[in-house]
PDB file of N, CA and C in Angstrom:
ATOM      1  N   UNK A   1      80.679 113.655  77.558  1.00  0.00           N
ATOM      2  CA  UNK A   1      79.486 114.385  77.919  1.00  0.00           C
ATOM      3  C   UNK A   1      79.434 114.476  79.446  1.00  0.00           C
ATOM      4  N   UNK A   2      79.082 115.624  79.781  1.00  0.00           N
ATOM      5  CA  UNK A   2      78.899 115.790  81.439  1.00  0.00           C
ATOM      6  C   UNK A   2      76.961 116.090  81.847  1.00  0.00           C
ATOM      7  N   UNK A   3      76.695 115.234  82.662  1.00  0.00           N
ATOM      8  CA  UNK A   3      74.946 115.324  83.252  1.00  0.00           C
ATOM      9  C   UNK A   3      75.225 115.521  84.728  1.00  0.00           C
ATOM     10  N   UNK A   4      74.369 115.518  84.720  1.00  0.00           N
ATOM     11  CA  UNK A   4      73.613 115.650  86.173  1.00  0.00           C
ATOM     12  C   UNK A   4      73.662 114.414  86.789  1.00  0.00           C
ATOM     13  N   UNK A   5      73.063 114.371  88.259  1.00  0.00           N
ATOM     14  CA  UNK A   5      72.916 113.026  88.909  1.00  0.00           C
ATOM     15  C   UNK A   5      71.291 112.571  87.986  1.00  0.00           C
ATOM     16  N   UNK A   6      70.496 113.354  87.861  1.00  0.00           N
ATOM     17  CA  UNK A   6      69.321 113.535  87.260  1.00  0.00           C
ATOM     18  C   UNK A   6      68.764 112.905  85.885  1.00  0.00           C
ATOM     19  N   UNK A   7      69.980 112.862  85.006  1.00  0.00           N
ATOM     20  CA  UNK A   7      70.168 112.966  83.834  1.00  0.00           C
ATOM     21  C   UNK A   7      71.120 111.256  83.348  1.00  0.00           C
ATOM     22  N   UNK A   8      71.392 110.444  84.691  1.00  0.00           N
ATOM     23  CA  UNK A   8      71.841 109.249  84.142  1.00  0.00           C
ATOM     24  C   UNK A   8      71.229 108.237  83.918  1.00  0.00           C
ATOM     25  N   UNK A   9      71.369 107.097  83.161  1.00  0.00           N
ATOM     26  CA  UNK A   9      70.428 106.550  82.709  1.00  0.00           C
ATOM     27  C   UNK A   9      70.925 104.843  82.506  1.00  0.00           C
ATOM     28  N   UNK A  10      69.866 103.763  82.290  1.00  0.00           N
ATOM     29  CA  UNK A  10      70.437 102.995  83.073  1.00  0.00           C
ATOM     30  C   UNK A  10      71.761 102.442  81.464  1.00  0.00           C
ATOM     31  N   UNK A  11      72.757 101.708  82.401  1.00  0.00           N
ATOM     32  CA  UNK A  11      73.665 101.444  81.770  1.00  0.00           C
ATOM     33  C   UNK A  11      75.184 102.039  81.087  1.00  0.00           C
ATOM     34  N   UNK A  12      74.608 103.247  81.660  1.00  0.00           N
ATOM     35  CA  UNK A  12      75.791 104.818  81.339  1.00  0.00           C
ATOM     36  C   UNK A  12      76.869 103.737  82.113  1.00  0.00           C
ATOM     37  N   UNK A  13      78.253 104.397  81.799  1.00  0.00           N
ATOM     38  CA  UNK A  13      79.335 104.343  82.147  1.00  0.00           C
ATOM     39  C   UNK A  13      79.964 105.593  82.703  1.00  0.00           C
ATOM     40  N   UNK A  14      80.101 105.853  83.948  1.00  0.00           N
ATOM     41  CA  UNK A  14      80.522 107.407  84.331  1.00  0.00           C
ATOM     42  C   UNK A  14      81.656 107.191  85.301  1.00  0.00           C
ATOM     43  N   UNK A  15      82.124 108.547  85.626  1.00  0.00           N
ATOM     44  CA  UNK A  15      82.901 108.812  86.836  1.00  0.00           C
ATOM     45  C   UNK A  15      82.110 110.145  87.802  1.00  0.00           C
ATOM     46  N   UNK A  16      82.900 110.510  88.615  1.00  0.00           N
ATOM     47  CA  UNK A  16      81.984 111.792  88.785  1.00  0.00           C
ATOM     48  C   UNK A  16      83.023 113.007  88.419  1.00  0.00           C
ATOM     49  N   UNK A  17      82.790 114.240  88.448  1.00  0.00           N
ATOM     50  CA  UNK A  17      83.425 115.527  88.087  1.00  0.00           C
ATOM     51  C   UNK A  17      83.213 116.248  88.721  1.00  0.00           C
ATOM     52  N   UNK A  18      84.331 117.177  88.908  1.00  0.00           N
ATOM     53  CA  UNK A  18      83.966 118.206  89.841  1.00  0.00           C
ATOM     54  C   UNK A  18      83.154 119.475  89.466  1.00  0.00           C
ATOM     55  N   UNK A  19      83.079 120.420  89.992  1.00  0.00           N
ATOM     56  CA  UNK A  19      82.343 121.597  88.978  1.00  0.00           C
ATOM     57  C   UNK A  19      82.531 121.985  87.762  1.00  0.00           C
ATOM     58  N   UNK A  20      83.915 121.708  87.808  1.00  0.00           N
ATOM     59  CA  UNK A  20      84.396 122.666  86.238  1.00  0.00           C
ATOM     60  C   UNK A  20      84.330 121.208  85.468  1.00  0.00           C
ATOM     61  N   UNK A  21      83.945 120.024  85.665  1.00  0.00           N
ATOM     62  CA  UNK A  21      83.820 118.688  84.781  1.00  0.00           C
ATOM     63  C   UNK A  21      85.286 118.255  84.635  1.00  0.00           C
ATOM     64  N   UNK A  22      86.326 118.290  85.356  1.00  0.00           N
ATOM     65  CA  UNK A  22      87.735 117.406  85.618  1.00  0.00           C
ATOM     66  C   UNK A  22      87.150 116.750  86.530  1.00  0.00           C
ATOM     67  N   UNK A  23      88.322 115.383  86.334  1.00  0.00           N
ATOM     68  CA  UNK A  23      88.089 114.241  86.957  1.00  0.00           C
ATOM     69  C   UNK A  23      88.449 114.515  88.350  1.00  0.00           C
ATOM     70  N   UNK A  24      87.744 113.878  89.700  1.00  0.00           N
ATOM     71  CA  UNK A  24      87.855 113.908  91.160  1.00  0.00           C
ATOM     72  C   UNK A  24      88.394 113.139  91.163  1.00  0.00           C
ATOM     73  N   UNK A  25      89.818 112.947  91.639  1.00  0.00           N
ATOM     74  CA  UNK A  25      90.444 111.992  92.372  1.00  0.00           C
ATOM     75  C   UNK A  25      89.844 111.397  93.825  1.00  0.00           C
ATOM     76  N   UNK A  26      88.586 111.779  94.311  1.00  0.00           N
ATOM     77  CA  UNK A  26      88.545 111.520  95.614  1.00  0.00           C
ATOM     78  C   UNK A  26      88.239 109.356  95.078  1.00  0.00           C
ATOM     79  N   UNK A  27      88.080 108.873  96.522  1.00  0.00           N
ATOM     80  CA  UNK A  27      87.595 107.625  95.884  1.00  0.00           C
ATOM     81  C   UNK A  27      86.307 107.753  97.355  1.00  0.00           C
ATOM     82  N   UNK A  28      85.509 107.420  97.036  1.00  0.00           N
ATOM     83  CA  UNK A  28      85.097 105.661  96.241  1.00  0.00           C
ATOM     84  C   UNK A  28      84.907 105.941  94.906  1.00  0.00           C
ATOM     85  N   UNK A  29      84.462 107.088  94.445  1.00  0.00           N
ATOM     86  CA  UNK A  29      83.884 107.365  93.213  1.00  0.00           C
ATOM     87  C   UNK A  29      85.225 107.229  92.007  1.00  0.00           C
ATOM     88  N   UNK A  30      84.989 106.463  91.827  1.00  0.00           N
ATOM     89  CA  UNK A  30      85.611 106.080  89.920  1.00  0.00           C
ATOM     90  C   UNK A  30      85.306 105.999  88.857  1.00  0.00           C
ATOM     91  N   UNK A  31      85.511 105.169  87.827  1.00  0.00           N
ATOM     92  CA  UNK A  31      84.840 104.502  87.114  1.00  0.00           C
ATOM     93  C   UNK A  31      83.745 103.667  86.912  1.00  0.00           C
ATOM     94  N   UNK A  32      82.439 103.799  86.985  1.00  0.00           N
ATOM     95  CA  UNK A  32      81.613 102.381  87.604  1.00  0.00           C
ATOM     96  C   UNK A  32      80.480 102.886  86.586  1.00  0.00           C
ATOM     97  N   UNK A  33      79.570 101.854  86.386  1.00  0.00           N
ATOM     98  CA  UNK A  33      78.090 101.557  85.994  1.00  0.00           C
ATOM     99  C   UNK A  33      76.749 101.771  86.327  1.00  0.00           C
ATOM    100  N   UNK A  34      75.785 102.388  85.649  1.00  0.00           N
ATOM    101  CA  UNK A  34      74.511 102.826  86.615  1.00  0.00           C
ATOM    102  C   UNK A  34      73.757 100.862  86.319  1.00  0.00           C
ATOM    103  N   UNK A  35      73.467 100.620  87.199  1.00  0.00           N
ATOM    104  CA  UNK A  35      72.679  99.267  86.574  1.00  0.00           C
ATOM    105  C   UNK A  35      71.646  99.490  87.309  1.00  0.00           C
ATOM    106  N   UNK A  36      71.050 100.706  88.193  1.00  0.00           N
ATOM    107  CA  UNK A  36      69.499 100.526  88.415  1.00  0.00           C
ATOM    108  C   UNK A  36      68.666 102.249  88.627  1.00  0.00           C
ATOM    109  N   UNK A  37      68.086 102.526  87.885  1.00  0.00           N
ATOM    110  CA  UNK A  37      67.306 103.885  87.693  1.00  0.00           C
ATOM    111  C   UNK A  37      66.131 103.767  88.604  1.00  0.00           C
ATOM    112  N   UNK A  38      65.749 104.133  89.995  1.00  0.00           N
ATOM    113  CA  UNK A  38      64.262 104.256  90.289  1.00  0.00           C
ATOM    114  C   UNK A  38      63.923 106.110  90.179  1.00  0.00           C
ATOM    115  N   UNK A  39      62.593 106.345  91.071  1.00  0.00           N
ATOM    116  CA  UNK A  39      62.344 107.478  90.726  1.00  0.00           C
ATOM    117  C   UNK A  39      63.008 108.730  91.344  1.00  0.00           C
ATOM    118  N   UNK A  40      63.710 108.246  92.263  1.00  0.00           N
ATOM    119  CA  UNK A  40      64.426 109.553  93.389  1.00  0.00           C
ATOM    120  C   UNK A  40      66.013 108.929  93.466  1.00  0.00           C
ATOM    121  N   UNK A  41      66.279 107.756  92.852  1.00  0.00           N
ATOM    122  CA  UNK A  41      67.705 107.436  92.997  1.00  0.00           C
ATOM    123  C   UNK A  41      68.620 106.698  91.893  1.00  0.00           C
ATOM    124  N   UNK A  42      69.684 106.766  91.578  1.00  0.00           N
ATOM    125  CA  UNK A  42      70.233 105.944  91.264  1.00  0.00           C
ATOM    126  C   UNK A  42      71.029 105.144  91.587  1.00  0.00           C
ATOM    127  N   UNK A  43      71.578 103.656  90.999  1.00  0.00           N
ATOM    128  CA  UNK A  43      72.105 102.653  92.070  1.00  0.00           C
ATOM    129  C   UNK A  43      74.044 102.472  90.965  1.00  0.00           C
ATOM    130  N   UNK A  44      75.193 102.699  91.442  1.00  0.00           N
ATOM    131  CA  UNK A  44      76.032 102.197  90.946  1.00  0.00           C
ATOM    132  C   UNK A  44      76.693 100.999  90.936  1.00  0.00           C
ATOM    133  N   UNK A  45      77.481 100.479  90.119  1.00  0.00           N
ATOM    134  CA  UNK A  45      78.787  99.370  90.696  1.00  0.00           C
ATOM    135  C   UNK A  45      79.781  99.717  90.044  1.00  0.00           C
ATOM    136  N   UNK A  46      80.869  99.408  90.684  1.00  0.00           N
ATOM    137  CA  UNK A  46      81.803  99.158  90.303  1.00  0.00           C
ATOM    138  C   UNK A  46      82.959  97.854  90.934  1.00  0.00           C
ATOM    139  N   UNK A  47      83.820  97.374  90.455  1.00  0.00           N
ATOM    140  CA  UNK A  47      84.930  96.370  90.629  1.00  0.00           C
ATOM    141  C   UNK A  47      85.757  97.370  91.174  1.00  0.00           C
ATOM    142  N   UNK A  48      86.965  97.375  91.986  1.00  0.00           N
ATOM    143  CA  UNK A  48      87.862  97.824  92.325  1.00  0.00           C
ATOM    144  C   UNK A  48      89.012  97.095  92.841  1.00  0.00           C
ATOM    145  N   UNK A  49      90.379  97.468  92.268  1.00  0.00           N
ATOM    146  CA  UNK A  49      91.704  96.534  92.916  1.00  0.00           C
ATOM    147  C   UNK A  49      92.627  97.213  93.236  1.00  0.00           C
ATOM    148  N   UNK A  50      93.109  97.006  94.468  1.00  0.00           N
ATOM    149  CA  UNK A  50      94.003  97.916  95.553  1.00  0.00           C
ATOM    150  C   UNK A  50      95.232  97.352  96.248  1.00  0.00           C
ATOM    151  N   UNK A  51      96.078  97.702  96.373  1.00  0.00           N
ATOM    152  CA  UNK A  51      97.260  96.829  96.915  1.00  0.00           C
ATOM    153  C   UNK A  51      98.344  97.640  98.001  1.00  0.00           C
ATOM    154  N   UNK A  52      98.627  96.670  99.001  1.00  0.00           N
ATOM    155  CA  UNK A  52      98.855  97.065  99.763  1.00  0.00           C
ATOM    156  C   UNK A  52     100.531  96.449  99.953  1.00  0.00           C
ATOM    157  N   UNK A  53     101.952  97.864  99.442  1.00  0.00           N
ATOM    158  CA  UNK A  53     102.730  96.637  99.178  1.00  0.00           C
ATOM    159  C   UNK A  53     103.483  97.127 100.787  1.00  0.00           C
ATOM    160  N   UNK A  54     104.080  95.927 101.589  1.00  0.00           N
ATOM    161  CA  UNK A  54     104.688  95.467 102.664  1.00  0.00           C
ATOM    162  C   UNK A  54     105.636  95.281 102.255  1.00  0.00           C
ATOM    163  N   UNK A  55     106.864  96.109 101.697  1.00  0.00           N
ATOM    164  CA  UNK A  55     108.149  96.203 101.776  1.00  0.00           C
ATOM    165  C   UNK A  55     109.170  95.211 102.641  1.00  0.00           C
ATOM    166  N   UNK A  56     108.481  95.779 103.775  1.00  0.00           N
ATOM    167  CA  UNK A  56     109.695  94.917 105.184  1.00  0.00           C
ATOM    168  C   UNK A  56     108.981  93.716 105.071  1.00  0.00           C
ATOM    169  N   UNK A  57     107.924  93.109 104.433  1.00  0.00           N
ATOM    170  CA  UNK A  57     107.477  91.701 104.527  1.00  0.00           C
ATOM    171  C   UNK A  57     107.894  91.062 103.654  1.00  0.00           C
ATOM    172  N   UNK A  58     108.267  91.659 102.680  1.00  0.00           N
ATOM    173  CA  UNK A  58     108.660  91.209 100.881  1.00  0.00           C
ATOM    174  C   UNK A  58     107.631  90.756 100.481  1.00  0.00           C
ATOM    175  N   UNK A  59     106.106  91.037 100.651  1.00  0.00           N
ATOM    176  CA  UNK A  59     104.387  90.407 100.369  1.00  0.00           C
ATOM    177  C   UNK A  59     104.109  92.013  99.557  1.00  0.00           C
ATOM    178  N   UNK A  60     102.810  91.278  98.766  1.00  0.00           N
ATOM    179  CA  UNK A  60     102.180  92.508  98.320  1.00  0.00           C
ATOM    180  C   UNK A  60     100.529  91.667  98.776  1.00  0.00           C
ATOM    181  N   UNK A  61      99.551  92.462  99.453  1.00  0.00           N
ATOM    182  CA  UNK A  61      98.184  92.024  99.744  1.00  0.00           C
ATOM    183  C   UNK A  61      97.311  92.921  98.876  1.00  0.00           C
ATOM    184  N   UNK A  62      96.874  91.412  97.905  1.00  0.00           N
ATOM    185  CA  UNK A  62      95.915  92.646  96.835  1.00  0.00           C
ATOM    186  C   UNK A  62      94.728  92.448  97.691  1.00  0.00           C
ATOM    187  N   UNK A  63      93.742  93.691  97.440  1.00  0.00           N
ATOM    188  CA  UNK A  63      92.458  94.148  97.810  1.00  0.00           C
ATOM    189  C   UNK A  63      91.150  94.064  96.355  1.00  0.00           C
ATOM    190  N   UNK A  64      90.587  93.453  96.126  1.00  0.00           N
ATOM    191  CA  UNK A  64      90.151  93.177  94.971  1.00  0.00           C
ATOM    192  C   UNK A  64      88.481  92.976  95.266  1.00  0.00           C
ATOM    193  N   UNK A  65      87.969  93.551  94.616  1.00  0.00           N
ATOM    194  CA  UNK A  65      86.516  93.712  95.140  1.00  0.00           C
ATOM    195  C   UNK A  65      85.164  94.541  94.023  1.00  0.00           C
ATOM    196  N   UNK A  66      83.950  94.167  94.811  1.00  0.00           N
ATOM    197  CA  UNK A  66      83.056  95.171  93.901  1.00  0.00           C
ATOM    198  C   UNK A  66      82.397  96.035  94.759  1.00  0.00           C
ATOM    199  N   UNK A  67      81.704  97.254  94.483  1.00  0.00           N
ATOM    200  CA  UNK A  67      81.261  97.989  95.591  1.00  0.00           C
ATOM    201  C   UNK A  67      79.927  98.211  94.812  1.00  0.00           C
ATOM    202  N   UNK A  68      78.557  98.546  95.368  1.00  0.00           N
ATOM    203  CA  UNK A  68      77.572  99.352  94.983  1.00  0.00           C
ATOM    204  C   UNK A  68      76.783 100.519  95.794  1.00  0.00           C
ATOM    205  N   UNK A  69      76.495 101.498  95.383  1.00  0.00           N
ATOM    206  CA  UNK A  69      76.311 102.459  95.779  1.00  0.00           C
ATOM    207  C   UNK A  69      75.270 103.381  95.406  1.00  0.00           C
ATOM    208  N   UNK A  70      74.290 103.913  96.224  1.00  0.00           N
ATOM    209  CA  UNK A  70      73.023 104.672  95.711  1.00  0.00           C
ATOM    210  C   UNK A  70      73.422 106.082  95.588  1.00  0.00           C
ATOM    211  N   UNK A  71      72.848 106.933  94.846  1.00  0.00           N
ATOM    212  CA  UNK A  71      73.147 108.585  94.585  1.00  0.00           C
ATOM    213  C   UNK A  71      71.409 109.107  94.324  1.00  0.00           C
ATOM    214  N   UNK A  72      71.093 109.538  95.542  1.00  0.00           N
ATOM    215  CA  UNK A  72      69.842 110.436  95.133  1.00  0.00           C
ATOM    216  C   UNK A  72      69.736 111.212  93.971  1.00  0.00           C
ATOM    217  N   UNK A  73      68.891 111.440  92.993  1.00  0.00           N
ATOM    218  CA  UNK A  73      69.137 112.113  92.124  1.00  0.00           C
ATOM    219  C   UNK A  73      68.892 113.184  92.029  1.00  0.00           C
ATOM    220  N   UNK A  74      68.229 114.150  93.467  1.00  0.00           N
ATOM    221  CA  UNK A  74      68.423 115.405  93.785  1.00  0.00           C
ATOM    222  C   UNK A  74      69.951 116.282  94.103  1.00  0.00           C
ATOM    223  N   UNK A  75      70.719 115.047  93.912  1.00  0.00           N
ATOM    224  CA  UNK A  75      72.311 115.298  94.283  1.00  0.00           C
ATOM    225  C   UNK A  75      72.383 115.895  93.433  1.00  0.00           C
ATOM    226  N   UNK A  76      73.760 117.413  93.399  1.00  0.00           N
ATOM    227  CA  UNK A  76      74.133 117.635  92.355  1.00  0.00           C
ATOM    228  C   UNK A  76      75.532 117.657  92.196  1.00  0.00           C
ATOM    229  N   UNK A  77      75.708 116.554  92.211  1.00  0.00           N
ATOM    230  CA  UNK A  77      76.820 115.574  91.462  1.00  0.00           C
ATOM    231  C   UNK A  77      76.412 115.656  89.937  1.00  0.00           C
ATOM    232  N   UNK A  78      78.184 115.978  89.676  1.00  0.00           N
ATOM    233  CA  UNK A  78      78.198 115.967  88.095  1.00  0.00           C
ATOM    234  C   UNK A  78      79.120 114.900  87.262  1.00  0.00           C
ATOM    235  N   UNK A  79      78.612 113.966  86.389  1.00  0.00           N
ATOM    236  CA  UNK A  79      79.324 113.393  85.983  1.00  0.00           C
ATOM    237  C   UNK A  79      79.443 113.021  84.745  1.00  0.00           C
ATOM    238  N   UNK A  80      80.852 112.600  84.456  1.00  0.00           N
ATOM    239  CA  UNK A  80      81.735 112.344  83.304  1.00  0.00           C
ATOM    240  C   UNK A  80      80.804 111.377  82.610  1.00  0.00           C
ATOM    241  N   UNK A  81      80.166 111.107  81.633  1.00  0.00           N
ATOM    242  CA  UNK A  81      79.747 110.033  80.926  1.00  0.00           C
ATOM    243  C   UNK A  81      80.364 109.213  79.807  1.00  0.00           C
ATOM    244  N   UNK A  82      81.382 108.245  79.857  1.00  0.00           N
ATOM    245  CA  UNK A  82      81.905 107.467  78.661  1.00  0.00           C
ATOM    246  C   UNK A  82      81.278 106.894  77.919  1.00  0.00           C
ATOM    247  N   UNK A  83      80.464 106.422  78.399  1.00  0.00           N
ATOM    248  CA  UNK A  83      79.588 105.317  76.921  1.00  0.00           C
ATOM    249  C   UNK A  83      78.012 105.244  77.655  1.00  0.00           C
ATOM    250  N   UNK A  84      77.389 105.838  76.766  1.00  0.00           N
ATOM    251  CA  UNK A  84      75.869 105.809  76.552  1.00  0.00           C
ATOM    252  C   UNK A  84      75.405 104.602  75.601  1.00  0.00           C
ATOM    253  N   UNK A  85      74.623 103.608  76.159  1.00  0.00           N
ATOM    254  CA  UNK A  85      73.840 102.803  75.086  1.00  0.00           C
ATOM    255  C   UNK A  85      71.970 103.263  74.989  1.00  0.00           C
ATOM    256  N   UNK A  86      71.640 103.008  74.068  1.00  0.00           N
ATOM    257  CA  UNK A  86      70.240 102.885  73.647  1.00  0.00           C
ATOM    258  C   UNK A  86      70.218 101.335  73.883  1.00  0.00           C
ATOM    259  N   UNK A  87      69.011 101.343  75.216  1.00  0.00           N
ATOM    260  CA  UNK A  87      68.554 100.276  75.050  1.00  0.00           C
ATOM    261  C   UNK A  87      67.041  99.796  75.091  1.00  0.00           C
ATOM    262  N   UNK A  88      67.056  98.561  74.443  1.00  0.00           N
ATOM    263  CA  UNK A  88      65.533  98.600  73.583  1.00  0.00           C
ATOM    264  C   UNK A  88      64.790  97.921  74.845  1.00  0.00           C
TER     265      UNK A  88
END
C-alpha cells in the first residue's frame, strides 16, 4: 500500500517512494518504523549497519547504529507501507 506522509499511523512499517511508488534508493530514508504520531508530525526509527571495507588495511569498520527522524505531515512524501497493525 502507498499513503501519504498524512496518512501514517503509529506503528506502520514503511520506506519512502518516489512519485510513481518505486523504491528511493536515496538514504537516510529506508526501512524504519513510525513510533510517534502528533498533530503536524510524524516521528521515525530505524537501526542501520554500514561498513566500511579498508582493503590496504586488511580491516573492515562496521558502522552500526539507530537513527530517528521527524517528517511534517504536510510533506508530500510518499510511502511504501509493509505492515499495518490495528492497535487497541
Amino acid at each position: 500500500m502507498t499513503v501519504l506522509t498524512i496518512d501514517l499511523r503509529l506503528a506502520d512499517v514503511v520506506s519512502q517512494a518516489s512519485m510513481r511508488g518505486h523504491l528511493v534508493a536515496d538514504r537516510p530514508f529506508s526501512t524504519c518504523t513510525v513510533i510517534q504520531v502528533e498533530e503536524d508530525r510524524v516521528k521515525l526509527f530505524r537501526p542501520y549497519g554500514q561498513t566500511a571495507d579498508f582493503s590496504h588495511t586488511g580491516g573492515v569498520i562496521p558502522y552500526i547504529g539507530i537513527e530517528e527522524y521527524w517528517v511534517e505531515k504536510s510533506s508530500s512524501m510518499i510511502w511504501n507501507v509493509y505492515s499495518r497493525k490495528e492497535l487497541k
